[in-house]
PDB file of N, CA and C in Angstrom:
ATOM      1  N   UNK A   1      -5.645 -34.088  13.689  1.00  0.00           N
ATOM      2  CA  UNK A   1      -6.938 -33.665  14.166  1.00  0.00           C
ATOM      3  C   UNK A   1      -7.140 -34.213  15.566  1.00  0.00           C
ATOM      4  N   UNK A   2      -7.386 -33.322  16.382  1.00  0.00           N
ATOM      5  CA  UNK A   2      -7.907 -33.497  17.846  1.00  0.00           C
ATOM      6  C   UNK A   2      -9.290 -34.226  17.632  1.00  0.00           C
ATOM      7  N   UNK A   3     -10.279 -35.151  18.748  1.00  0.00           N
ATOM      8  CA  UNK A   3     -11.779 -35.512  18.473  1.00  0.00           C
ATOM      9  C   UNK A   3     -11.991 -35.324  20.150  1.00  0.00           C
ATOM     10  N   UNK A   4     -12.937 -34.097  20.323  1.00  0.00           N
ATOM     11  CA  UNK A   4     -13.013 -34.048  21.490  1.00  0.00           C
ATOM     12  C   UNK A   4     -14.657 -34.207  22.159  1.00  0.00           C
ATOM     13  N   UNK A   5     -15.153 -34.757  23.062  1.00  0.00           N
ATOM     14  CA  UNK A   5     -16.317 -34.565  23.580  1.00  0.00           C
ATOM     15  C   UNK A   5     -16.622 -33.816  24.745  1.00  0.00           C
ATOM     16  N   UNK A   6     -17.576 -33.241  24.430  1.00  0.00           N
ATOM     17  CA  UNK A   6     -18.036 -31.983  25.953  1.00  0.00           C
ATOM     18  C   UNK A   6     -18.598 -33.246  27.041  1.00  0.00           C
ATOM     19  N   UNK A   7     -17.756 -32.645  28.160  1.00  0.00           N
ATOM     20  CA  UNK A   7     -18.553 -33.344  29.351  1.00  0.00           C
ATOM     21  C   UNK A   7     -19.351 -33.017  30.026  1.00  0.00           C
ATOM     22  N   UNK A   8     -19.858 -31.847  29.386  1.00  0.00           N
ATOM     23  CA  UNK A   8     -21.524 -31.427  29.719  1.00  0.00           C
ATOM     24  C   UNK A   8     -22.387 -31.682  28.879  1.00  0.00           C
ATOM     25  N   UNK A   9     -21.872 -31.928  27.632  1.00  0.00           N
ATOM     26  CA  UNK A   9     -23.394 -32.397  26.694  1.00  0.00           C
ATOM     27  C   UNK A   9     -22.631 -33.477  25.988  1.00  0.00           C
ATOM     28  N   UNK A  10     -22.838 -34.827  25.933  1.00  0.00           N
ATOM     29  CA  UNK A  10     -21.848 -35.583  25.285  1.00  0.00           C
ATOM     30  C   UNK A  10     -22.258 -35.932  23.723  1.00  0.00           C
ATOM     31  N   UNK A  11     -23.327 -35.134  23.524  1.00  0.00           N
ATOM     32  CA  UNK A  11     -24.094 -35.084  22.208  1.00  0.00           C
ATOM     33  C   UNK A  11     -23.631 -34.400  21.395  1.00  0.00           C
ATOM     34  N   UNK A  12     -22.327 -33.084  21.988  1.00  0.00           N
ATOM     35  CA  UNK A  12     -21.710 -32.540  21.419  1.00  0.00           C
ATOM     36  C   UNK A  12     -20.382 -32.683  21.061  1.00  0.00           C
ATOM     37  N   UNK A  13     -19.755 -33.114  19.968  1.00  0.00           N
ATOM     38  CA  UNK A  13     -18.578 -33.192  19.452  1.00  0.00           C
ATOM     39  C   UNK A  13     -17.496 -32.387  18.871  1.00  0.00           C
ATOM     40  N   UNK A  14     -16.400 -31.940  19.039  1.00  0.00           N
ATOM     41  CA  UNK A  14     -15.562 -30.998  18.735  1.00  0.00           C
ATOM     42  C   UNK A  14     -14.541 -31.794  18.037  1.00  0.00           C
ATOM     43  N   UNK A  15     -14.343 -31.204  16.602  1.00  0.00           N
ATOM     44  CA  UNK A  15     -13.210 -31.813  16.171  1.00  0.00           C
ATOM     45  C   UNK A  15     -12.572 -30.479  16.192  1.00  0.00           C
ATOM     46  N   UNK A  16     -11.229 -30.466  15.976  1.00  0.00           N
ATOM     47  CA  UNK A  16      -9.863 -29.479  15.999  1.00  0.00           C
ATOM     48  C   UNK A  16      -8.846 -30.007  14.650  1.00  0.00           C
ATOM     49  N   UNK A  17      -8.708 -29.562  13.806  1.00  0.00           N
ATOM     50  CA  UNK A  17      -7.466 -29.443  12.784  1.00  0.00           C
ATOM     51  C   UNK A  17      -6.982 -28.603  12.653  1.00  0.00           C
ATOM     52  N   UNK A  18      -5.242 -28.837  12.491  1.00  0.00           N
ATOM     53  CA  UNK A  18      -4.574 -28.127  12.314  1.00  0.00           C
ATOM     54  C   UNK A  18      -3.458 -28.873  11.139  1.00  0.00           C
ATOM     55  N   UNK A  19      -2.861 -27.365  10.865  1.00  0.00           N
ATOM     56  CA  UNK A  19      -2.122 -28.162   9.403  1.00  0.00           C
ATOM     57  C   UNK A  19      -0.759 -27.180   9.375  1.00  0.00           C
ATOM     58  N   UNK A  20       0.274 -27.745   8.351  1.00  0.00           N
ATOM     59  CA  UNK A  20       1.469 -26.420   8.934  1.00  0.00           C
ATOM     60  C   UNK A  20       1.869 -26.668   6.766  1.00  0.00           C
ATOM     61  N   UNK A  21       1.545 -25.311   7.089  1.00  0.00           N
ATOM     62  CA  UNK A  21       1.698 -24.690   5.475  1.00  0.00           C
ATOM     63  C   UNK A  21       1.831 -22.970   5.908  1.00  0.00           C
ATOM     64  N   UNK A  22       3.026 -22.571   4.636  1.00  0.00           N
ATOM     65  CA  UNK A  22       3.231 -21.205   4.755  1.00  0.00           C
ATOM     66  C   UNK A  22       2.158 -20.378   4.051  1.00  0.00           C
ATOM     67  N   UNK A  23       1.575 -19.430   4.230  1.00  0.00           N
ATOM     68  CA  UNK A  23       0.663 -18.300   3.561  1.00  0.00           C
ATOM     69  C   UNK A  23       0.597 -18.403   2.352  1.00  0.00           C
ATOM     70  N   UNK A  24       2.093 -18.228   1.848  1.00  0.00           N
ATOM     71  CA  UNK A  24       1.858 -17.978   0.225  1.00  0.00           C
ATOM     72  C   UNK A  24       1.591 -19.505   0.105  1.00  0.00           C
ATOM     73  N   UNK A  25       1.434 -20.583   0.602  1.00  0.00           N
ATOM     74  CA  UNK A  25       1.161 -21.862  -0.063  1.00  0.00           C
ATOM     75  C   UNK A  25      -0.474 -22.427   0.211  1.00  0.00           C
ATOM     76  N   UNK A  26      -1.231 -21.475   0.944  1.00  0.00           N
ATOM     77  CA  UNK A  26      -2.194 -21.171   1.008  1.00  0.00           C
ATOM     78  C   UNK A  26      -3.405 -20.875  -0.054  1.00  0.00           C
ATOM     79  N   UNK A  27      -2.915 -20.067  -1.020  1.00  0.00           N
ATOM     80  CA  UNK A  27      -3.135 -19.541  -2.562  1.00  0.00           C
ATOM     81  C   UNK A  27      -4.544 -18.892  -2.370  1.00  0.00           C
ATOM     82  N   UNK A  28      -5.391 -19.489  -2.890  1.00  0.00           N
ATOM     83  CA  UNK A  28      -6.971 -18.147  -2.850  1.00  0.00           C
ATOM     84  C   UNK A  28      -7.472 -18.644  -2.156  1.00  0.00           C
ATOM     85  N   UNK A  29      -7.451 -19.575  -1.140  1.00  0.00           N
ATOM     86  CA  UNK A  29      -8.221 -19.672   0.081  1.00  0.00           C
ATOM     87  C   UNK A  29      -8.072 -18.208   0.978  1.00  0.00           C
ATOM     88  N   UNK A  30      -7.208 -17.886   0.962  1.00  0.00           N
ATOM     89  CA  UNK A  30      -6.747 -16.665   2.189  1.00  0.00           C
ATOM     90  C   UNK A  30      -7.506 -15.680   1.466  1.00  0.00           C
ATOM     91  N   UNK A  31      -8.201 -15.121   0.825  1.00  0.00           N
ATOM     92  CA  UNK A  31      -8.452 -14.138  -0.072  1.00  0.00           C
ATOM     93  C   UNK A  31      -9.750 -13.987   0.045  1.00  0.00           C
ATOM     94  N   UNK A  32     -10.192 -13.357   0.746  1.00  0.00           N
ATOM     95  CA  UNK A  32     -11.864 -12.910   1.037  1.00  0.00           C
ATOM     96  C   UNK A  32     -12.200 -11.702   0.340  1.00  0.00           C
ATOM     97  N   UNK A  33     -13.422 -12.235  -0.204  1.00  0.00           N
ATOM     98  CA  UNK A  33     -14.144 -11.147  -0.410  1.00  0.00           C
ATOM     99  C   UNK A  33     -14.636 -10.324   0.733  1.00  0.00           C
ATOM    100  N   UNK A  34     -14.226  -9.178   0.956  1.00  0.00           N
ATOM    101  CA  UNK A  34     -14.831  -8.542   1.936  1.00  0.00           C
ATOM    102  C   UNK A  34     -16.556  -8.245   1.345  1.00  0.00           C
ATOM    103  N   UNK A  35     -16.675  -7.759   0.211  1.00  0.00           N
ATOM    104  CA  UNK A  35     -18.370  -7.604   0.160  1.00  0.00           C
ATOM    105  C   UNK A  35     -19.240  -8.379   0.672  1.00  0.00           C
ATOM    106  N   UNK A  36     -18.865  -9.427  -0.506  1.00  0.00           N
ATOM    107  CA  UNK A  36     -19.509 -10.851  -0.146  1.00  0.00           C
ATOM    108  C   UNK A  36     -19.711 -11.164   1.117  1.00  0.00           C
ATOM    109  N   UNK A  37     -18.847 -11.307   2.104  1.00  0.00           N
ATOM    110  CA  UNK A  37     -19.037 -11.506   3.622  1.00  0.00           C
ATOM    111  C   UNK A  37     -20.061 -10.505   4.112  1.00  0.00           C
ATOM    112  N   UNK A  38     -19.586  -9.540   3.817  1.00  0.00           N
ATOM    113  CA  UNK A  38     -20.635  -8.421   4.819  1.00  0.00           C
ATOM    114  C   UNK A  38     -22.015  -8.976   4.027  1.00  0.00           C
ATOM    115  N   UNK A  39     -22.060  -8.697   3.183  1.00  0.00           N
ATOM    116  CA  UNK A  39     -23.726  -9.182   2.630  1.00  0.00           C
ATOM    117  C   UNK A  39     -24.095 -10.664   2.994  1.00  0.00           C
ATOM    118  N   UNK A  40     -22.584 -11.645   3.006  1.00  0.00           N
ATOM    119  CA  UNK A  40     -23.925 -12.890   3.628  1.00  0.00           C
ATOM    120  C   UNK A  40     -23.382 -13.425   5.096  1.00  0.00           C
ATOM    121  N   UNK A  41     -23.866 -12.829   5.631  1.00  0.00           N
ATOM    122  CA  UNK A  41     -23.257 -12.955   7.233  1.00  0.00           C
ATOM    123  C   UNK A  41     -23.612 -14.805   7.874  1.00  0.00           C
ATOM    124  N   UNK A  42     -22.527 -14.978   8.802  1.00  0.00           N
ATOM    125  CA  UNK A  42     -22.633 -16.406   9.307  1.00  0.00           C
ATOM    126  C   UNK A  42     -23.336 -16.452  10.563  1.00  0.00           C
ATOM    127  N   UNK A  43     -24.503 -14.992  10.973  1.00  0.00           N
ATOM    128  CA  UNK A  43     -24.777 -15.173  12.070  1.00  0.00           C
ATOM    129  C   UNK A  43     -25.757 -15.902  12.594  1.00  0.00           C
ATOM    130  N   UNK A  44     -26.658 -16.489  11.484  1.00  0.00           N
ATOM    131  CA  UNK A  44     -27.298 -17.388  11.620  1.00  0.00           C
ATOM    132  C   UNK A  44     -27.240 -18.887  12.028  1.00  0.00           C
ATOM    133  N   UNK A  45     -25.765 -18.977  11.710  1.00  0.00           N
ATOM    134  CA  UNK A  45     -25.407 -20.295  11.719  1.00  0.00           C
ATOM    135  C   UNK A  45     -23.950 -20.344  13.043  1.00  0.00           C
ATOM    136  N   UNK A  46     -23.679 -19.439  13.062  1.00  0.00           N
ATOM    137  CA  UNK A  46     -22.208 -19.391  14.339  1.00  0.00           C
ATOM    138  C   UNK A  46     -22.950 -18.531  15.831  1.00  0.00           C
ATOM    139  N   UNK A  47     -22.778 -19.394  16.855  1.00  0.00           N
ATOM    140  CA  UNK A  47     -23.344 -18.638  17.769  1.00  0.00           C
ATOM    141  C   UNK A  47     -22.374 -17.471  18.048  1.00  0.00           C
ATOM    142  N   UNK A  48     -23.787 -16.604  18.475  1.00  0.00           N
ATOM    143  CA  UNK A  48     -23.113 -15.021  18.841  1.00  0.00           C
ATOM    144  C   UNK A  48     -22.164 -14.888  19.991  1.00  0.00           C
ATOM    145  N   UNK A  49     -21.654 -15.884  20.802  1.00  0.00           N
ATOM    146  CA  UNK A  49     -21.169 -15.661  22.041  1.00  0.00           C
ATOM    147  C   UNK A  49     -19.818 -16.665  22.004  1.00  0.00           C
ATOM    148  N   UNK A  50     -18.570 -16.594  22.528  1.00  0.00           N
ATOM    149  CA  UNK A  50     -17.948 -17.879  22.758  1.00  0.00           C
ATOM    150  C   UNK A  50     -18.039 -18.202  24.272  1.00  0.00           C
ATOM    151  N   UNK A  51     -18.192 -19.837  24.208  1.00  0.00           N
ATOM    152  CA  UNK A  51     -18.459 -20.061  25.546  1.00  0.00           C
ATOM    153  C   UNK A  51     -17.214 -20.981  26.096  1.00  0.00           C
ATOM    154  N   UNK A  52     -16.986 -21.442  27.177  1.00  0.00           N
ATOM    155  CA  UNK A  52     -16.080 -21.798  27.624  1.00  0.00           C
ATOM    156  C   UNK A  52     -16.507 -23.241  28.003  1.00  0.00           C
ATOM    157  N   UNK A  53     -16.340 -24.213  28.051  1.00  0.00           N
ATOM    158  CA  UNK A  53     -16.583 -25.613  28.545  1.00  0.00           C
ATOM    159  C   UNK A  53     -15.741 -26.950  28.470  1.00  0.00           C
ATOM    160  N   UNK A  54     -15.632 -28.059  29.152  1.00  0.00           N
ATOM    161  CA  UNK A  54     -14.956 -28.921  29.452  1.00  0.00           C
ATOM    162  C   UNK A  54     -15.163 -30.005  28.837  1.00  0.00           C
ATOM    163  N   UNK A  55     -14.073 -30.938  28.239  1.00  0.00           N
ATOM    164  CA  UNK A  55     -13.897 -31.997  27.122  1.00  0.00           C
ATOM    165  C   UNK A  55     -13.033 -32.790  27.683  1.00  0.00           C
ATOM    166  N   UNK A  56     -13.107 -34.289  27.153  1.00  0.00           N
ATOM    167  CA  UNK A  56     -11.505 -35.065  26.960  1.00  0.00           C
ATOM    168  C   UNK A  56     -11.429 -35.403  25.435  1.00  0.00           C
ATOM    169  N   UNK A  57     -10.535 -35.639  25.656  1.00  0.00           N
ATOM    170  CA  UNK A  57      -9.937 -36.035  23.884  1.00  0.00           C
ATOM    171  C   UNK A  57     -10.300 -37.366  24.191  1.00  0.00           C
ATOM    172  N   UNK A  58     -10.715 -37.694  22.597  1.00  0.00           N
ATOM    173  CA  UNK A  58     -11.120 -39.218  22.343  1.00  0.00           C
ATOM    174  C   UNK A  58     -10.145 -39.497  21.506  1.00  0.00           C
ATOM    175  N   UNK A  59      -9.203 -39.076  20.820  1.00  0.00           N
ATOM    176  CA  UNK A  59      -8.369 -39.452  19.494  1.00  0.00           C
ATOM    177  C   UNK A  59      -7.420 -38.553  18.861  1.00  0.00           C
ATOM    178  N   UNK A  60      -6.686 -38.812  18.110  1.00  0.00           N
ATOM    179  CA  UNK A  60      -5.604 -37.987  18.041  1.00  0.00           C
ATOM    180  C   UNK A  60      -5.294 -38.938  16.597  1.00  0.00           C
ATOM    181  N   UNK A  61      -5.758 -37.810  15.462  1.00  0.00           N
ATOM    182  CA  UNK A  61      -5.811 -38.781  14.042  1.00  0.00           C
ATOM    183  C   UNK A  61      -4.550 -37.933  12.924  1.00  0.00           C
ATOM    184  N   UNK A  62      -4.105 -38.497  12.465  1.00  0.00           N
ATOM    185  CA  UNK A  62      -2.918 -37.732  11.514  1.00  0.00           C
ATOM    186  C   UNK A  62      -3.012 -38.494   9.860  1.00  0.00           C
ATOM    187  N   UNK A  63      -3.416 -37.001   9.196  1.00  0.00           N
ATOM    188  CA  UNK A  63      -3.725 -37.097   7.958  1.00  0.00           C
ATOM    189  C   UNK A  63      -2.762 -36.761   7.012  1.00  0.00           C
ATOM    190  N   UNK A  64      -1.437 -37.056   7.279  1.00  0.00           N
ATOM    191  CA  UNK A  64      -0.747 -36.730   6.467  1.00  0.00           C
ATOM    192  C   UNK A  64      -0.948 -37.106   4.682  1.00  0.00           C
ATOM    193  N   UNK A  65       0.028 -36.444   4.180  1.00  0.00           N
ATOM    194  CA  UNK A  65       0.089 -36.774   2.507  1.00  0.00           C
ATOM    195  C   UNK A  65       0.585 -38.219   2.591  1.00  0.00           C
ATOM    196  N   UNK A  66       1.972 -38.402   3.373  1.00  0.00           N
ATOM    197  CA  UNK A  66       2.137 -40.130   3.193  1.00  0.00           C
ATOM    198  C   UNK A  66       1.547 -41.249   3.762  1.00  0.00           C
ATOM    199  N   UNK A  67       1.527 -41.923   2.522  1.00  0.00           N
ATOM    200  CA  UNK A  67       0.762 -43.146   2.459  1.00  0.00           C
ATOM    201  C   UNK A  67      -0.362 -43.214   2.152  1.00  0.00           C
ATOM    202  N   UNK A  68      -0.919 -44.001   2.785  1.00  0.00           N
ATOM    203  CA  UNK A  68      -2.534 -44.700   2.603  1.00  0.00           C
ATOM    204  C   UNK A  68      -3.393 -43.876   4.160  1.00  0.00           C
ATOM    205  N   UNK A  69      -4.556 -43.698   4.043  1.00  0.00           N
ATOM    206  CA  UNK A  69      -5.305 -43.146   5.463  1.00  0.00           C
ATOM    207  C   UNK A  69      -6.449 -44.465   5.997  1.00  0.00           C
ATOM    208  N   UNK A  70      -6.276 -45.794   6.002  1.00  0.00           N
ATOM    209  CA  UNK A  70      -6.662 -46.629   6.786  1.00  0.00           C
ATOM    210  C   UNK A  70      -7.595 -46.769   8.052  1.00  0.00           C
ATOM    211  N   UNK A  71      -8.451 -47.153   8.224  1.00  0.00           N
ATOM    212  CA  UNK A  71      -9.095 -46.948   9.547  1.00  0.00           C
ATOM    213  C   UNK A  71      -8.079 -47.471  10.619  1.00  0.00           C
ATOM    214  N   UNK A  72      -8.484 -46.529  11.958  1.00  0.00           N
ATOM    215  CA  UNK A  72      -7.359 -46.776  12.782  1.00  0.00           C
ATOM    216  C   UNK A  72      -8.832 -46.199  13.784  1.00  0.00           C
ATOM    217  N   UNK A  73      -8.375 -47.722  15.046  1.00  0.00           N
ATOM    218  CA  UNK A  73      -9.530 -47.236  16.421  1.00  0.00           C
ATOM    219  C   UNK A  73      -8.884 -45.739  17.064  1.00  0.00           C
ATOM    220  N   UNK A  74      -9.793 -45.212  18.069  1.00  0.00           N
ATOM    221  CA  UNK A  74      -9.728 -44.003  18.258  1.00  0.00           C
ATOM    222  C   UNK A  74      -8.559 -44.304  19.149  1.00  0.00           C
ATOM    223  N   UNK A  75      -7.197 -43.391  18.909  1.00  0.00           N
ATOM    224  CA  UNK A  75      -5.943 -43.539  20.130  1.00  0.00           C
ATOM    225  C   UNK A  75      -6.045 -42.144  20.381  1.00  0.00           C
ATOM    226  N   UNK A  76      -5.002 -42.459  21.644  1.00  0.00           N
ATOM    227  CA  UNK A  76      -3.641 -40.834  22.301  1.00  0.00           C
ATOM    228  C   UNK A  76      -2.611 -41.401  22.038  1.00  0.00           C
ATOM    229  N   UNK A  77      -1.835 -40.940  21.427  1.00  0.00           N
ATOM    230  CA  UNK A  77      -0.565 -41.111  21.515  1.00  0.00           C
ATOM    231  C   UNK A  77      -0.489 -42.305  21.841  1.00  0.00           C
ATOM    232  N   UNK A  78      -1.165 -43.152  20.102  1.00  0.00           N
ATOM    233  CA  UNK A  78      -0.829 -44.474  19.927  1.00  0.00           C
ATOM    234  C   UNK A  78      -1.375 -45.561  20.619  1.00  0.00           C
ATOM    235  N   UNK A  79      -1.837 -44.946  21.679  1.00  0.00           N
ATOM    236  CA  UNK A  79      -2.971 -46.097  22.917  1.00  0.00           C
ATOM    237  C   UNK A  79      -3.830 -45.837  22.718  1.00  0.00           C
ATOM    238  N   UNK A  80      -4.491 -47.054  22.392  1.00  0.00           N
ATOM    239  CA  UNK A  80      -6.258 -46.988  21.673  1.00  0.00           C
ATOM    240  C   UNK A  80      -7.112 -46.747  23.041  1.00  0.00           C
ATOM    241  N   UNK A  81      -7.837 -45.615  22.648  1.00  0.00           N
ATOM    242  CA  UNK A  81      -8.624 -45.097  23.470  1.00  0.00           C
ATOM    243  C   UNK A  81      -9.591 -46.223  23.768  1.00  0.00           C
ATOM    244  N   UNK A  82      -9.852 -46.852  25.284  1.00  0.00           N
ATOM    245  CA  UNK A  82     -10.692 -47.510  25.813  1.00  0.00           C
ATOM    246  C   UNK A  82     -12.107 -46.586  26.406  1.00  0.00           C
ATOM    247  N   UNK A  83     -13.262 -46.889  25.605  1.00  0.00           N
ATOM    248  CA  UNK A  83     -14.368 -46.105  25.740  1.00  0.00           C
ATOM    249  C   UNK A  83     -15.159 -46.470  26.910  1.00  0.00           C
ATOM    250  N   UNK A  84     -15.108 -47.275  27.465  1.00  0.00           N
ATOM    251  CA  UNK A  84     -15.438 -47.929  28.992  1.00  0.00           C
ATOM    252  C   UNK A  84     -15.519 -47.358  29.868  1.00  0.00           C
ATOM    253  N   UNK A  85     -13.626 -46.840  30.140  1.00  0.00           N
ATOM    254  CA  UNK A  85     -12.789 -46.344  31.098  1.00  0.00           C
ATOM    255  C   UNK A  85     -13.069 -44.380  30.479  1.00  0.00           C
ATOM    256  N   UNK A  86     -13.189 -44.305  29.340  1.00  0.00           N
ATOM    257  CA  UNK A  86     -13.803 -42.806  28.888  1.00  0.00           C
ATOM    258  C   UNK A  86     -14.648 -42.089  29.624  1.00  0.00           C
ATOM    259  N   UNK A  87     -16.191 -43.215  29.298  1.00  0.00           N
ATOM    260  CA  UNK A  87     -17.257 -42.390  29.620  1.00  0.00           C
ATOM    261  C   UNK A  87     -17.382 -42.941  31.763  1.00  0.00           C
ATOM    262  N   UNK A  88     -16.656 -43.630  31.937  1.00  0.00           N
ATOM    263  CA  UNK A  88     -16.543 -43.142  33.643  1.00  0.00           C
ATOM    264  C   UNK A  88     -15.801 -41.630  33.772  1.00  0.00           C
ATOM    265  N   UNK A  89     -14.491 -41.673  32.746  1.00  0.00           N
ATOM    266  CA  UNK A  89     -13.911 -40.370  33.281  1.00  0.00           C
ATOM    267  C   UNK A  89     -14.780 -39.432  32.701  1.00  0.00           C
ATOM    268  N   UNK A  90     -15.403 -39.506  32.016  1.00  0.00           N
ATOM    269  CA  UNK A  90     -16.387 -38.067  31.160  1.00  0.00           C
ATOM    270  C   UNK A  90     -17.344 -37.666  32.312  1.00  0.00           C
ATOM    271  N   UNK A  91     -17.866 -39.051  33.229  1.00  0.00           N
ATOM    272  CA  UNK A  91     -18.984 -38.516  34.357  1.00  0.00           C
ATOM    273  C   UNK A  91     -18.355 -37.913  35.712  1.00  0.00           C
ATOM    274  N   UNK A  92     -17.154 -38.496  35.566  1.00  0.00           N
ATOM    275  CA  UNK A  92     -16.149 -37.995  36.958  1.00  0.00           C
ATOM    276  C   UNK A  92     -15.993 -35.979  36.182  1.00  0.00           C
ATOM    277  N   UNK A  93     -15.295 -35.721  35.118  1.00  0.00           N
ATOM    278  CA  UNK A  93     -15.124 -34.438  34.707  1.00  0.00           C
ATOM    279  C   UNK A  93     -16.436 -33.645  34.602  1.00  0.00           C
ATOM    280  N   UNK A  94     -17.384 -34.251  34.483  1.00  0.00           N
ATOM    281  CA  UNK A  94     -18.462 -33.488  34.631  1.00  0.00           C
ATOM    282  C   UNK A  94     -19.092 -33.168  36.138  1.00  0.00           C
ATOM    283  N   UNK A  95     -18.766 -33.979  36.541  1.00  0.00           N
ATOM    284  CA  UNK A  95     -18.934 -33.257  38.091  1.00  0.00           C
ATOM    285  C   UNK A  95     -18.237 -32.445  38.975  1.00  0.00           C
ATOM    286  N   UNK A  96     -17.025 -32.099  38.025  1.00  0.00           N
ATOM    287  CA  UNK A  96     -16.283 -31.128  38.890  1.00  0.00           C
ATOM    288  C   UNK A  96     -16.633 -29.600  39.377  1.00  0.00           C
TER     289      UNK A  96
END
């Protein structure tokens, strides 16, 4: 999982997961009801537009099946993210 913050609203948080499994191992998740959807629509709740905007990554978390899932401070690639040195670069990216 990616943990990303907008450097225009830092109130806003983006997480990102991704996972690597084949379709058929997927099973009835993949399987929509098409009725059901059309009758209960997500437009209330998903904005109507996609917008485009600017982030840094705060963390880079891996949930695998092995082992134990332990708290671990926010890293990149194993270097614990220093939040100090963050939110200077979050005000530098926001002014670009």
């Amino acid at each position: 999982m990616y943990t990303l913050i907008n450097a225009f609203a830092t109130h806003e948080i983006v997480v990102i997961g991704f996972t690597e499994a084949a379709p058929e191992e997927l099973g009835e998740g993949q399987k929509i009801d098409v009725t059901f959807r059309i009758d209960h629509s997500h437009d209330d709740i998903v904005e109507p537009e996609i917008g485009r905007t600017f982030g840094i990554l705060v963390s880079e978390d891996e949930f695998s099946a092995a082992g134990g899932n332990a708290y671990m401070p926010p890293a990149i690639s194993a270097k614990e993210t220093a939040l100090t040195e963050f939110f200077s670069d979050l005000s530098r990216v926001a002014q670009l």
